[in-house]
C-alpha atoms as a PDB file:
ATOM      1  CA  UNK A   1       8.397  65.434 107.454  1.00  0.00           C
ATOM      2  CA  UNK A   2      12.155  66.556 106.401  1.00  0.00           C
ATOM      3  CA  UNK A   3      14.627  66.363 108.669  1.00  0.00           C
ATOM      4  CA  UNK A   4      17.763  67.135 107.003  1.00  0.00           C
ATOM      5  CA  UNK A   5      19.308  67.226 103.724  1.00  0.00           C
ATOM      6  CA  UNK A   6      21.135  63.684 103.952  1.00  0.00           C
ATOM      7  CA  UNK A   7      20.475  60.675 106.576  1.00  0.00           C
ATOM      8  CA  UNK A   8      23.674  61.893 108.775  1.00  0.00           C
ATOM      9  CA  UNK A   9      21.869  64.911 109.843  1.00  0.00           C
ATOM     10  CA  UNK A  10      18.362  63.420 110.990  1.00  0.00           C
ATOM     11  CA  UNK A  11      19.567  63.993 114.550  1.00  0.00           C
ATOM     12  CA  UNK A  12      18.763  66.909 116.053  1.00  0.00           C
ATOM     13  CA  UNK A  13      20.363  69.060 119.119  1.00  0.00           C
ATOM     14  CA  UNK A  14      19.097  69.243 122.588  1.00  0.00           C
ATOM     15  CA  UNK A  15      17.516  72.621 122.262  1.00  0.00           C
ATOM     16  CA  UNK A  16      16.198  72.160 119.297  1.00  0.00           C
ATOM     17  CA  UNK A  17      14.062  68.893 120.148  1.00  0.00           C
ATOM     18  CA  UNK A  18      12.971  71.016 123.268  1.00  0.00           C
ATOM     19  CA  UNK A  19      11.640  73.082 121.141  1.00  0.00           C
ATOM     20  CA  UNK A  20      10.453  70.598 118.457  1.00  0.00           C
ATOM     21  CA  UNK A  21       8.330  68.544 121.125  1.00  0.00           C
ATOM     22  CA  UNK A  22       6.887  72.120 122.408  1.00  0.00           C
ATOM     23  CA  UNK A  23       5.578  73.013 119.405  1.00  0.00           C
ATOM     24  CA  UNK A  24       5.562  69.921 117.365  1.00  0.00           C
ATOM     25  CA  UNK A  25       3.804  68.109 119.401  1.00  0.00           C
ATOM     26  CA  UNK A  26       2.194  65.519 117.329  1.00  0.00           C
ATOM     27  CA  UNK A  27       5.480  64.871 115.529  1.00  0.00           C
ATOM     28  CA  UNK A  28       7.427  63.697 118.337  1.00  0.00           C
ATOM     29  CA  UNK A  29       6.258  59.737 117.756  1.00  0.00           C
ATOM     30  CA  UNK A  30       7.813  60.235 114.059  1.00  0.00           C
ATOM     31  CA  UNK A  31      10.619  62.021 114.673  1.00  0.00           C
ATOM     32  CA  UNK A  32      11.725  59.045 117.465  1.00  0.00           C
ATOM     33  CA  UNK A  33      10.559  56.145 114.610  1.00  0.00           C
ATOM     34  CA  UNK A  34      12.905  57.871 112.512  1.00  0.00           C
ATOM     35  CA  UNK A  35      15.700  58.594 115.179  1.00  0.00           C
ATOM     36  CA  UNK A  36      15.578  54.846 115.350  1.00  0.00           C
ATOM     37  CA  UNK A  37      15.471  53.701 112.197  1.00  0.00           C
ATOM     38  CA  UNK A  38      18.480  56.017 111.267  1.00  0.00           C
ATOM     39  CA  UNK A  39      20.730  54.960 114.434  1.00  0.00           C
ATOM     40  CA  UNK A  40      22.406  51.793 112.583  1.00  0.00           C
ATOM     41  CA  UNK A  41      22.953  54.418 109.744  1.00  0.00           C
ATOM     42  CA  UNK A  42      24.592  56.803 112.158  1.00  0.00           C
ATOM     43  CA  UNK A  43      26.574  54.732 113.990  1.00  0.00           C
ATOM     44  CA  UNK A  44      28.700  53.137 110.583  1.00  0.00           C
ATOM     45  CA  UNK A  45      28.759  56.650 109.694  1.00  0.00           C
ATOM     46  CA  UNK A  46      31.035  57.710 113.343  1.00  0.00           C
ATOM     47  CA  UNK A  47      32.775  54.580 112.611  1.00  0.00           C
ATOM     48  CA  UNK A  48      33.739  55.076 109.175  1.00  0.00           C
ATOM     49  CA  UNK A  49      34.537  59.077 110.590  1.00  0.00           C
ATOM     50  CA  UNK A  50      36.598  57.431 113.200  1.00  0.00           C
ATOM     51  CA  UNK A  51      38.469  54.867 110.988  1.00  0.00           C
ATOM     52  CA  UNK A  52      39.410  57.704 108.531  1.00  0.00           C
ATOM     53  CA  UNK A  53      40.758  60.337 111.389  1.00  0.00           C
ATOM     54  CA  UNK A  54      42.945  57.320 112.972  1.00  0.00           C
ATOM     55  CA  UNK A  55      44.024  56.536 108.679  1.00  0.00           C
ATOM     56  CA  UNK A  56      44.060  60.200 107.955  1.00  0.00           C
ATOM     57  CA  UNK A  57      42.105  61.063 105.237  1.00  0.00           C
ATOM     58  CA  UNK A  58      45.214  62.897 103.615  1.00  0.00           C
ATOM     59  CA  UNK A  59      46.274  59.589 102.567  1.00  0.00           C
ATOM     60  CA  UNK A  60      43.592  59.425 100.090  1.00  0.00           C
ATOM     61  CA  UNK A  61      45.248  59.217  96.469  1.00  0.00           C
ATOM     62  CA  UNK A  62      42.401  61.456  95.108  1.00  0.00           C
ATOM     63  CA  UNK A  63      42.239  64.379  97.519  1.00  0.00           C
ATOM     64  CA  UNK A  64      44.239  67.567  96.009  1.00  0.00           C
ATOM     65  CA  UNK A  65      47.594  68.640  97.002  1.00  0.00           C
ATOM     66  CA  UNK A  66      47.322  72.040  99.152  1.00  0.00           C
ATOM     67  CA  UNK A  67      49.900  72.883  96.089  1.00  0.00           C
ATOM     68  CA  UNK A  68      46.230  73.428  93.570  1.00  0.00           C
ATOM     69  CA  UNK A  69      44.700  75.960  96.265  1.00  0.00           C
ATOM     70  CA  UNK A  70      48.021  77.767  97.340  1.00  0.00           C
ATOM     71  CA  UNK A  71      50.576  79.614  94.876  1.00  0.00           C
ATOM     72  CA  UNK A  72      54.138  79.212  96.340  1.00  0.00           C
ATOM     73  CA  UNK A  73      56.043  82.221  95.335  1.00  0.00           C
ATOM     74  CA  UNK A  74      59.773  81.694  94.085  1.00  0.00           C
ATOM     75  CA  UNK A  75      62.226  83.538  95.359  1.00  0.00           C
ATOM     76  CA  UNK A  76      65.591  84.748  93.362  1.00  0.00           C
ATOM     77  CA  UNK A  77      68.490  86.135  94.790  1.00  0.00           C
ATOM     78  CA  UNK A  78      69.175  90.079  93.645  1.00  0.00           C
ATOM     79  CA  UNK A  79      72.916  90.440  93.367  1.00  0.00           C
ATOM     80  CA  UNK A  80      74.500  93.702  92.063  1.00  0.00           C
ATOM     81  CA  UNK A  81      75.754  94.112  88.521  1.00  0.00           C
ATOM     82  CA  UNK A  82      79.320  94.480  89.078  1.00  0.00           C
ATOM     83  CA  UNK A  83      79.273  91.224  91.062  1.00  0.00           C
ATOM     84  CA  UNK A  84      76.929  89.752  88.079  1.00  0.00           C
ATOM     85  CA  UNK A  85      79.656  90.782  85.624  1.00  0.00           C
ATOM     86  CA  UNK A  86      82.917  89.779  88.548  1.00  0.00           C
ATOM     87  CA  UNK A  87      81.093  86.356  88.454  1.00  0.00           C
ATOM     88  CA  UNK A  88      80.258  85.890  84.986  1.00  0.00           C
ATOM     89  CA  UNK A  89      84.065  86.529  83.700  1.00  0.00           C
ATOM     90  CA  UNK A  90      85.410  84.384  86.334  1.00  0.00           C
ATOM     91  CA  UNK A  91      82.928  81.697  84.675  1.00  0.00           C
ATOM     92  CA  UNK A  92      84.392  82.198  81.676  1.00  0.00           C
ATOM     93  CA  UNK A  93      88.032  82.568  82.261  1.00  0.00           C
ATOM     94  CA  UNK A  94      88.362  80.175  84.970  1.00  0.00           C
ATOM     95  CA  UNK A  95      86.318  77.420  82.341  1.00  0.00           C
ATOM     96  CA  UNK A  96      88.173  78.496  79.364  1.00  0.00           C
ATOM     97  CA  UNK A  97      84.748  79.390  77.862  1.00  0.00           C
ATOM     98  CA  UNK A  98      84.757  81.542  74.476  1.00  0.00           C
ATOM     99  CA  UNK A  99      82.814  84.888  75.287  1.00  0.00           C
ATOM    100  CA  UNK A 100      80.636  84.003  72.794  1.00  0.00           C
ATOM    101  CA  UNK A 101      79.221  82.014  75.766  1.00  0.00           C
ATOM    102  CA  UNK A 102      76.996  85.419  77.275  1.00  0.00           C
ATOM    103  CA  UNK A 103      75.394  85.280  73.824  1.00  0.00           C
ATOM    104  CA  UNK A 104      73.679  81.700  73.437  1.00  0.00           C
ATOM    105  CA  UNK A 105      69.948  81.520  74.358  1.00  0.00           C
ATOM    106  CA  UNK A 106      71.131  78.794  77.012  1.00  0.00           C
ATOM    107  CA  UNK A 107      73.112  81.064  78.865  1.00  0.00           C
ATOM    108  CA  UNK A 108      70.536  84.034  78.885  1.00  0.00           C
ATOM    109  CA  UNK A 109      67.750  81.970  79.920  1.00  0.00           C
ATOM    110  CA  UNK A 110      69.973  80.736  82.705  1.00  0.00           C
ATOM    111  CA  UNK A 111      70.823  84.271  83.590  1.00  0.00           C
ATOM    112  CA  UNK A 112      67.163  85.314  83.257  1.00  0.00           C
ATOM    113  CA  UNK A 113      65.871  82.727  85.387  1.00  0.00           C
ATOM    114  CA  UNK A 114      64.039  80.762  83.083  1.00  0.00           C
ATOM    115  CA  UNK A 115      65.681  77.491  83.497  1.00  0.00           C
ATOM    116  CA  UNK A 116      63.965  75.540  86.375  1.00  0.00           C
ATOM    117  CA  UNK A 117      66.529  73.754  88.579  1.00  0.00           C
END
């Protein structure tokens, strides 16, 4: 007789042994064997349940970070293009900068977003 796909479900609910011993008659004296034979399993099982919800089981070093299942989008601040160009000639006047600065890769990757800070 099965009575569940691993050891920690061989216990069955209230209304379903009701029915079981209505209409299983005969199996009754096995399931209870088995109930009993599967109790010392069951209770290390809670245990080890209880022992990991008072550890949290978050602490585990090989669980995933919620950072695999959930994409953080980045935001960027939209600023207007006169301000972008007010901003970008006080960088370069105020730092004594040649304006051969706007044209280096550095600078337009910085501009485009692609540097990560």
């Amino acid at each position: 007789m099965v009575y569940g796909q691993s050891q920690s479900q061989c216990l069955i609910t209230s209304t379903a042994r009701l029915y079981f011993q209505r209409a299983h008659r005969e199996l009754v004296p096995e399931y209870e064997q088995h109930k009993k034979q599967q109790e010392p399993i069951m209770k290390k099982r809670r245990m080890e349940l209880k022992n990991a919800s008072q550890t949290g089981p978050h602490l585990k070093p090989n669980q995933p970070k919620m950072d695999a299942f959930i994409r953080v989008q980045k935001t960027t601040a939209v600023i207007k293009r006169s301000r972008f160009d007010k901003l970008t000639i006080k960088f370069i006047v105020n730092g004594l900068h040649p304006l051969s600065t706007v044209e280096e890769q550095g600078f337009k990757d910085l501009v485009k977003g692609k540097i990560n800070i």
